[in-house]
PDB file of N, CA and C in Angstrom:
ATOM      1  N   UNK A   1       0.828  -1.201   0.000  1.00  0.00           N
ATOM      2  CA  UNK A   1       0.000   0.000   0.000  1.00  0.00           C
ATOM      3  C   UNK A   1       0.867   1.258   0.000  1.00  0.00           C
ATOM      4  N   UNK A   2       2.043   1.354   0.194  1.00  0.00           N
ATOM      5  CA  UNK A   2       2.678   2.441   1.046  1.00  0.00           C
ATOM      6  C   UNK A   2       3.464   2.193  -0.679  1.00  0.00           C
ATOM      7  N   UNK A   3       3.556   1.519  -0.906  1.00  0.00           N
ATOM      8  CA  UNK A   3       4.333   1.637  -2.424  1.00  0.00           C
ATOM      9  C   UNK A   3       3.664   2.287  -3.363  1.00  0.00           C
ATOM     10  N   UNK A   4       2.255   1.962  -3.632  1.00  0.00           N
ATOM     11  CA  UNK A   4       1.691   2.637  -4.422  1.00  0.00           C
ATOM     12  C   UNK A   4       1.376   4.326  -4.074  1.00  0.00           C
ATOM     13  N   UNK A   5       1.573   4.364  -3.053  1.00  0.00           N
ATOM     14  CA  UNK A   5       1.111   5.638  -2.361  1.00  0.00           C
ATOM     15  C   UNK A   5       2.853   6.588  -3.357  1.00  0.00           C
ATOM     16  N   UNK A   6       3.837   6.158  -3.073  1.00  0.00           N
ATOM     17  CA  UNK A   6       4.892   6.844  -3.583  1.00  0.00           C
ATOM     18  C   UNK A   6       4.998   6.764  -5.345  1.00  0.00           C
ATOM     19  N   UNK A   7       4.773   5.327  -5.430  1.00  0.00           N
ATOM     20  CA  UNK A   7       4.329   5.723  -6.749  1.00  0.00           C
ATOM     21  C   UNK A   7       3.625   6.889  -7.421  1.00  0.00           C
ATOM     22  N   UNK A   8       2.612   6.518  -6.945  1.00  0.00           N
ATOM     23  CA  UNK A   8       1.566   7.741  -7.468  1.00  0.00           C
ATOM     24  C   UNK A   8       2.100   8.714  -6.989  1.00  0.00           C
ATOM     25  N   UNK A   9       2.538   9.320  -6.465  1.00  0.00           N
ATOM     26  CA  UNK A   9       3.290  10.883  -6.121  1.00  0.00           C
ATOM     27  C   UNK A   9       4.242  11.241  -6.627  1.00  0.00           C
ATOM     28  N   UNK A  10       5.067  10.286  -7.290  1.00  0.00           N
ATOM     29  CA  UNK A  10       6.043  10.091  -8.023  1.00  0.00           C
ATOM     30  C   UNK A  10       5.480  10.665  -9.237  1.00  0.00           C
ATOM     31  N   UNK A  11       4.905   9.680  -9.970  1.00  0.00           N
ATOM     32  CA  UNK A  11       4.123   9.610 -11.625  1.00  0.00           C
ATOM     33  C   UNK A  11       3.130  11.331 -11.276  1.00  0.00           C
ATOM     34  N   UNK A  12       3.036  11.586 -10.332  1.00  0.00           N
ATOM     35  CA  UNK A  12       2.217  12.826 -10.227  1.00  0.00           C
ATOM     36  C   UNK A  12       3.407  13.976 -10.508  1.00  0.00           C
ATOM     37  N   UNK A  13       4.024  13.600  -9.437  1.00  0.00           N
ATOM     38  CA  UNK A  13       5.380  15.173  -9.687  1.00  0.00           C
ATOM     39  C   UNK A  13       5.839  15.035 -11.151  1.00  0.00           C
ATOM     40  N   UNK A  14       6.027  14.251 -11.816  1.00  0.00           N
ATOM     41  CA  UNK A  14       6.598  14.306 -13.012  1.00  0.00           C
ATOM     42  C   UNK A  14       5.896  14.524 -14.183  1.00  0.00           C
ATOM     43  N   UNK A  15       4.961  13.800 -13.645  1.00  0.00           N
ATOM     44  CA  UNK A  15       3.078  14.393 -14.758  1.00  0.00           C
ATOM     45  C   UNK A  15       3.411  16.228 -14.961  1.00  0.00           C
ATOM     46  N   UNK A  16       3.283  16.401 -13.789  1.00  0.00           N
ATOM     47  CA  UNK A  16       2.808  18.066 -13.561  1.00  0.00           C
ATOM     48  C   UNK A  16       4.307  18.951 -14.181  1.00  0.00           C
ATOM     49  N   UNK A  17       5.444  18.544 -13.727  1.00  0.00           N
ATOM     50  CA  UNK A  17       6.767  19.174 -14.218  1.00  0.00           C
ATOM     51  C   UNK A  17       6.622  18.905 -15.913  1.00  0.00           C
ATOM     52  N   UNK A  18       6.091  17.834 -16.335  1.00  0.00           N
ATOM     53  CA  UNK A  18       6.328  17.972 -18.200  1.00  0.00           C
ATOM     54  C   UNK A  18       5.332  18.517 -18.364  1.00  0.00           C
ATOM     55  N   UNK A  19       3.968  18.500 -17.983  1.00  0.00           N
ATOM     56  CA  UNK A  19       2.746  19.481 -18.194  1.00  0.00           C
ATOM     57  C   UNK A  19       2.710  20.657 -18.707  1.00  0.00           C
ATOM     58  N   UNK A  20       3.510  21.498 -16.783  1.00  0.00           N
ATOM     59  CA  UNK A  20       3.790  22.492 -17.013  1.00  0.00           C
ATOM     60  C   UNK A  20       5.046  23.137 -17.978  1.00  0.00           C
ATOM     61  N   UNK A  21       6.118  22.362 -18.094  1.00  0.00           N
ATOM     62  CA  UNK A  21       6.959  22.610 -19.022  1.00  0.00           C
ATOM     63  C   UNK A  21       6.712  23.086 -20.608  1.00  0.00           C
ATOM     64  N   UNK A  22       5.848  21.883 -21.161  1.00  0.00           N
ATOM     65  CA  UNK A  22       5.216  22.214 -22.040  1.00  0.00           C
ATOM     66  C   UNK A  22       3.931  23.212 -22.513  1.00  0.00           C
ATOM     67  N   UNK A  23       3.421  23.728 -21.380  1.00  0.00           N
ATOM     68  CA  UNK A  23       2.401  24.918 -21.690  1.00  0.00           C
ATOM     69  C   UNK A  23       3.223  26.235 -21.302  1.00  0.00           C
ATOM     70  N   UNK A  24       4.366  26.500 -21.419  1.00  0.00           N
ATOM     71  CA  UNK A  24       4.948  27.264 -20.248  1.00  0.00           C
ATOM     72  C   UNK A  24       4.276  28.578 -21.015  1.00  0.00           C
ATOM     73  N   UNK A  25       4.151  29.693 -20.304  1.00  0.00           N
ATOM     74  CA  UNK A  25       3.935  30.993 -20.836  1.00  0.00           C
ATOM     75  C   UNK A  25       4.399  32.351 -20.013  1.00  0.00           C
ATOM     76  N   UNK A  26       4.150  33.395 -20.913  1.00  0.00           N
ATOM     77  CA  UNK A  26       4.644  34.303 -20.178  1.00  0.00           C
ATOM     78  C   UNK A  26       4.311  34.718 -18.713  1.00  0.00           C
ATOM     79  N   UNK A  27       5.093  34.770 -17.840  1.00  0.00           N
ATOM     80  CA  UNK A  27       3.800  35.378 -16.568  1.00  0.00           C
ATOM     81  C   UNK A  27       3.872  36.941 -16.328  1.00  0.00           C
ATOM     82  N   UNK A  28       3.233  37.094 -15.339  1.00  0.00           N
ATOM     83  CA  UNK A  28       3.100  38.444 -15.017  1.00  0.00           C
ATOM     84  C   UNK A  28       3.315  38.589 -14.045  1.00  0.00           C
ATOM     85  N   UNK A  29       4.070  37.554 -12.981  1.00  0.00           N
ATOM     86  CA  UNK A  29       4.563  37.696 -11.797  1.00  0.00           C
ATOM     87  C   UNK A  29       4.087  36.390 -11.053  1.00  0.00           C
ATOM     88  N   UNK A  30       4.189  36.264  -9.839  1.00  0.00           N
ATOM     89  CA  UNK A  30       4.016  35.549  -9.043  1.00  0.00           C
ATOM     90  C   UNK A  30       5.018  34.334  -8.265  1.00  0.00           C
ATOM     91  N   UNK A  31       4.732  33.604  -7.768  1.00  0.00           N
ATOM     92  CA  UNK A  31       5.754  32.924  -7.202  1.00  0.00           C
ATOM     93  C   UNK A  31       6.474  31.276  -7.980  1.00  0.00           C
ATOM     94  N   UNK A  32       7.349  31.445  -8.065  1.00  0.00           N
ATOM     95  CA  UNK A  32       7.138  30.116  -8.662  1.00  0.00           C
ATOM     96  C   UNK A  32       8.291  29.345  -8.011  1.00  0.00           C
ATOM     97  N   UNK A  33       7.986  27.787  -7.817  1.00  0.00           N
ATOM     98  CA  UNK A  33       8.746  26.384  -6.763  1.00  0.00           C
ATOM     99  C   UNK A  33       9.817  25.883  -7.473  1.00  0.00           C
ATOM    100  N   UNK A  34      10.713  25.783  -7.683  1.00  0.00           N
ATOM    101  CA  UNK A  34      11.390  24.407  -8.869  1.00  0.00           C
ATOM    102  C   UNK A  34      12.511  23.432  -7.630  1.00  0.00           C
ATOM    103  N   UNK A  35      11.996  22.607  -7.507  1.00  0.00           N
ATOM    104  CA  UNK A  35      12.297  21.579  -6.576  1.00  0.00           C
ATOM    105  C   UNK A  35      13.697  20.993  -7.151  1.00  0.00           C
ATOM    106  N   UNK A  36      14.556  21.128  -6.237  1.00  0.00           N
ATOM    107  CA  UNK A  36      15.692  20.456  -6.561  1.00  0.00           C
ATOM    108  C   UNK A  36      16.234  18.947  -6.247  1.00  0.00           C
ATOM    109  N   UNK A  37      16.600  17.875  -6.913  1.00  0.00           N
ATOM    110  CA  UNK A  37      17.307  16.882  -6.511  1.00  0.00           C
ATOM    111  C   UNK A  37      18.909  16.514  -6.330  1.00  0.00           C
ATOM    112  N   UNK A  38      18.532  17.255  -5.622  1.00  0.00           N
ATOM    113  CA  UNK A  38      20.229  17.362  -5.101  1.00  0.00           C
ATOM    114  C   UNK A  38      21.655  17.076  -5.762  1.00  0.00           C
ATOM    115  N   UNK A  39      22.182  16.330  -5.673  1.00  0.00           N
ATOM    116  CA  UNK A  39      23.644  15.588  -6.487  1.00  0.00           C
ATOM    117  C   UNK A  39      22.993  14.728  -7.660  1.00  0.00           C
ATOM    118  N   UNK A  40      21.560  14.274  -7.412  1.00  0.00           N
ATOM    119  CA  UNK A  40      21.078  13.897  -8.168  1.00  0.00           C
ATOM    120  C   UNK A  40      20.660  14.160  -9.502  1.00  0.00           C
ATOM    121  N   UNK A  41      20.898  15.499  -9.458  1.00  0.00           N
ATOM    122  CA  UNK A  41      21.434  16.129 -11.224  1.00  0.00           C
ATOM    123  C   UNK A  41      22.069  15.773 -11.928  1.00  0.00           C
ATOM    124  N   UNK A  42      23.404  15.519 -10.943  1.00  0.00           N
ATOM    125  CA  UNK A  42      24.709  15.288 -11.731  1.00  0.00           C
ATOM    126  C   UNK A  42      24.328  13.686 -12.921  1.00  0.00           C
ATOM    127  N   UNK A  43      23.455  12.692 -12.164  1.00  0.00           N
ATOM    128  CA  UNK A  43      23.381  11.560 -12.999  1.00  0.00           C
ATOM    129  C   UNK A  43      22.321  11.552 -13.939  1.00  0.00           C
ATOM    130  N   UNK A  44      21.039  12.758 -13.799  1.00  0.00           N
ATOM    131  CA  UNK A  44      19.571  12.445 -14.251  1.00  0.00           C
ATOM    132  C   UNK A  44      19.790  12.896 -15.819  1.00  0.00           C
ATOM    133  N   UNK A  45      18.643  11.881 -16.651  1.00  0.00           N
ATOM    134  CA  UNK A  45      18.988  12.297 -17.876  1.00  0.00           C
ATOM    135  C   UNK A  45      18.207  13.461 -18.835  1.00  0.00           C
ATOM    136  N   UNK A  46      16.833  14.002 -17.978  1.00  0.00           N
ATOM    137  CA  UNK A  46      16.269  15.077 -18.511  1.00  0.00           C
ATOM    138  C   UNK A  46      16.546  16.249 -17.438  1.00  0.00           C
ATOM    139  N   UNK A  47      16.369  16.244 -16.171  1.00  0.00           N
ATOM    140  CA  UNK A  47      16.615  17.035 -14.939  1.00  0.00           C
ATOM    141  C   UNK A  47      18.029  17.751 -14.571  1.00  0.00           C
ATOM    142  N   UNK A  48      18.741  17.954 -15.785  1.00  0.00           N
ATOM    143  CA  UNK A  48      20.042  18.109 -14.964  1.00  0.00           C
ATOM    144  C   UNK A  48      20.342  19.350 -14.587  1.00  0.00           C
ATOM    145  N   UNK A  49      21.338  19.780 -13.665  1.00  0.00           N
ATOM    146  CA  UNK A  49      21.691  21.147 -13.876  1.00  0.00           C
ATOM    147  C   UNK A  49      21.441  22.454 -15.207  1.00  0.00           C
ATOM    148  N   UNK A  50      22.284  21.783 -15.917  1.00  0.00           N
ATOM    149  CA  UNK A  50      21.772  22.537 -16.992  1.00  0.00           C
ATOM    150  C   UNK A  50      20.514  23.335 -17.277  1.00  0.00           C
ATOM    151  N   UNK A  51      19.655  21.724 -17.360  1.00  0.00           N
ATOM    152  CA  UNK A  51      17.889  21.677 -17.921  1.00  0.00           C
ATOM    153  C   UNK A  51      17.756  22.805 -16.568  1.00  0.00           C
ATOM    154  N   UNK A  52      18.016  22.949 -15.181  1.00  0.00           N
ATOM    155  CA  UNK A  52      17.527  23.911 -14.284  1.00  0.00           C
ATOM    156  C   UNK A  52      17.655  25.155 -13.985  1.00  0.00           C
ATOM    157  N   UNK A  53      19.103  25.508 -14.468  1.00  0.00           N
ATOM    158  CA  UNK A  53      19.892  26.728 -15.407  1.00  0.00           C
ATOM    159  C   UNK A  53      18.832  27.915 -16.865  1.00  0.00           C
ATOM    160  N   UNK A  54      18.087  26.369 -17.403  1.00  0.00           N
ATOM    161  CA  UNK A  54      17.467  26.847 -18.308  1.00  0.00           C
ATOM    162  C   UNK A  54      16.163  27.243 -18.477  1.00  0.00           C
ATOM    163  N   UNK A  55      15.778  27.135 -17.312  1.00  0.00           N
ATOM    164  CA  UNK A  55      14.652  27.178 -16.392  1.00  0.00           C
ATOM    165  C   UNK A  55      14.682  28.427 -15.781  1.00  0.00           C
ATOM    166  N   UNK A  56      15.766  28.948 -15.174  1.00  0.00           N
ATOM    167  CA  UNK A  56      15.437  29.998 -14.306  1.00  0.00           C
ATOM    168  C   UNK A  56      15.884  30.791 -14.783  1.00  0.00           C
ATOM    169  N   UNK A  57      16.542  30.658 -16.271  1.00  0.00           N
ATOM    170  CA  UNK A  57      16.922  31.755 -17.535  1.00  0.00           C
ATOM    171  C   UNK A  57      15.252  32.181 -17.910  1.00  0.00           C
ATOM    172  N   UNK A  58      14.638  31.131 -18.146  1.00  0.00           N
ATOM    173  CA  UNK A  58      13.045  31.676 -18.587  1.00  0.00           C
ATOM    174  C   UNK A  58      12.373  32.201 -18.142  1.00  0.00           C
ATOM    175  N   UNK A  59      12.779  31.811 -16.665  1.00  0.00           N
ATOM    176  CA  UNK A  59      11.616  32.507 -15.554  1.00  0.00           C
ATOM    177  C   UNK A  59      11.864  33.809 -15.417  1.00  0.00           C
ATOM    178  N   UNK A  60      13.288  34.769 -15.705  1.00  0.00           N
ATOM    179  CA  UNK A  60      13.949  35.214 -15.136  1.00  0.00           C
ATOM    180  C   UNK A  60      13.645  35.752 -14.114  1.00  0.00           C
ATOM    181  N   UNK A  61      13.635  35.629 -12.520  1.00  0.00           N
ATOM    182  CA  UNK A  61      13.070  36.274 -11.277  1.00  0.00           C
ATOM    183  C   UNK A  61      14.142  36.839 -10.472  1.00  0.00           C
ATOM    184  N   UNK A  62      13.137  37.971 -10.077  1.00  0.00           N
ATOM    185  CA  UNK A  62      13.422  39.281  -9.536  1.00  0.00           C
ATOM    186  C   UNK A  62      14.206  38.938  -7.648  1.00  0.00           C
ATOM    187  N   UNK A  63      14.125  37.402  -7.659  1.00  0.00           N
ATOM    188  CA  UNK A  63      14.369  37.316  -6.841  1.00  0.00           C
ATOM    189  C   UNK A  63      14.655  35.542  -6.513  1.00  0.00           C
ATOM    190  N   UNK A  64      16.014  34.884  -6.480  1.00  0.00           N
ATOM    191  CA  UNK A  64      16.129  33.358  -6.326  1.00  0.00           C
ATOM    192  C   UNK A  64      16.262  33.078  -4.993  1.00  0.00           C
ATOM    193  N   UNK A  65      15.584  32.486  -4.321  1.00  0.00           N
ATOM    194  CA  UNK A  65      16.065  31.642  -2.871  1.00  0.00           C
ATOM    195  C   UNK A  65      16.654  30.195  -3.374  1.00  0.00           C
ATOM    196  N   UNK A  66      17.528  29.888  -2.592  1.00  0.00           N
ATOM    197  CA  UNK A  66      17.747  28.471  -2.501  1.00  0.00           C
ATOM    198  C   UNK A  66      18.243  27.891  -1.293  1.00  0.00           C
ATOM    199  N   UNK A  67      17.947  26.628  -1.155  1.00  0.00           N
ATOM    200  CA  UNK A  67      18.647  25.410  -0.352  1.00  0.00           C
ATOM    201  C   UNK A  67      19.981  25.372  -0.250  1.00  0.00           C
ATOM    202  N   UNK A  68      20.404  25.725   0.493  1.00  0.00           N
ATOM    203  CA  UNK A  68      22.513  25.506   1.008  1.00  0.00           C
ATOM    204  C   UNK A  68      22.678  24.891   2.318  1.00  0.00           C
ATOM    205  N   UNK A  69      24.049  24.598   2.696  1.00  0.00           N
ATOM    206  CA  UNK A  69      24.522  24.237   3.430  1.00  0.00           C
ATOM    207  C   UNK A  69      25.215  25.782   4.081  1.00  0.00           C
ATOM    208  N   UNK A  70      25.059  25.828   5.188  1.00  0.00           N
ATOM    209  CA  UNK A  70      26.090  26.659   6.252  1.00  0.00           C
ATOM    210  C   UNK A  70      27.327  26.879   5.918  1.00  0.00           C
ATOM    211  N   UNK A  71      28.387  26.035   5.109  1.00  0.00           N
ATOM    212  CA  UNK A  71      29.876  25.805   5.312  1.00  0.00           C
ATOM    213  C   UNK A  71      29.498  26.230   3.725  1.00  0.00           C
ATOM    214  N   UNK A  72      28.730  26.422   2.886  1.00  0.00           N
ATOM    215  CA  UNK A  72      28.032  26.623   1.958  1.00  0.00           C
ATOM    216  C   UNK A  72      28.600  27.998   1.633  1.00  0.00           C
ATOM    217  N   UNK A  73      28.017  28.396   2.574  1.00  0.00           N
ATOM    218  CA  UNK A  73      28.354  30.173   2.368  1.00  0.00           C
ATOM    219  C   UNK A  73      29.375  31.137   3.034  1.00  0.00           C
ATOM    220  N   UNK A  74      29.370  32.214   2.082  1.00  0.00           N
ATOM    221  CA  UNK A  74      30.748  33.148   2.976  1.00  0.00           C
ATOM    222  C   UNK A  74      30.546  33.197   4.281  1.00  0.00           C
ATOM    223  N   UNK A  75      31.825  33.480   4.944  1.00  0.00           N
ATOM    224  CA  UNK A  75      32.047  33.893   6.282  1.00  0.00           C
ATOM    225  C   UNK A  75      31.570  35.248   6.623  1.00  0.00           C
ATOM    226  N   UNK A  76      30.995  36.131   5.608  1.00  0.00           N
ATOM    227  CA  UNK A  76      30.977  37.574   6.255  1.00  0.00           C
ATOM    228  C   UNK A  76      29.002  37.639   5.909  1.00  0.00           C
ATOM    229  N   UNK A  77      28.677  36.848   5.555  1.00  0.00           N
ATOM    230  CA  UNK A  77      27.392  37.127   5.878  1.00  0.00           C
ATOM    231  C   UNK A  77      26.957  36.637   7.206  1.00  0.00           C
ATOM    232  N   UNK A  78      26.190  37.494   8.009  1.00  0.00           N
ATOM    233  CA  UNK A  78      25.815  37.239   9.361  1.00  0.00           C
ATOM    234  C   UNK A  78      25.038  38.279  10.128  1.00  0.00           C
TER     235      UNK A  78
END
């Protein structure tokens, strides 16, 4: 039971990422998610760095947050 449950969330996240990929359009603002898989770029064969590079070239936003590590970042921010 617990398998199909990930399944389907699986086949869902990836449904919705080519979906939306393929209708993409201009926006007029708002917020937008792009979920990262970690090191897991480095091996994936549509998801990679790059493909996410090329992504947030399109989006272009006024503003990127991301996911880091502490040892991640300079010493003089604080």
């Amino acid at each position: 039971m617990r398998t199909n449950f990930y399944l389907i969330l699986i086949v869902t996240s990836v449904l919705s990422f080519l979906t939306s990929s393929c209708f993409a359009q201009k926006s007029s603002g708002g917020v937008f998610v792009l979920g990262g898989i970690h090191q897991t770029h480095e091996t994936a064969k549509y998801y990679t760095y790059e493909r996410m590079g090329e992504i947030y070239q399109q989006l272009k936003p006024d503003v990127l947050c991301v996911e880091t590590q502490p040892q991640q970042c300079s010493s003089r921010i604080g």
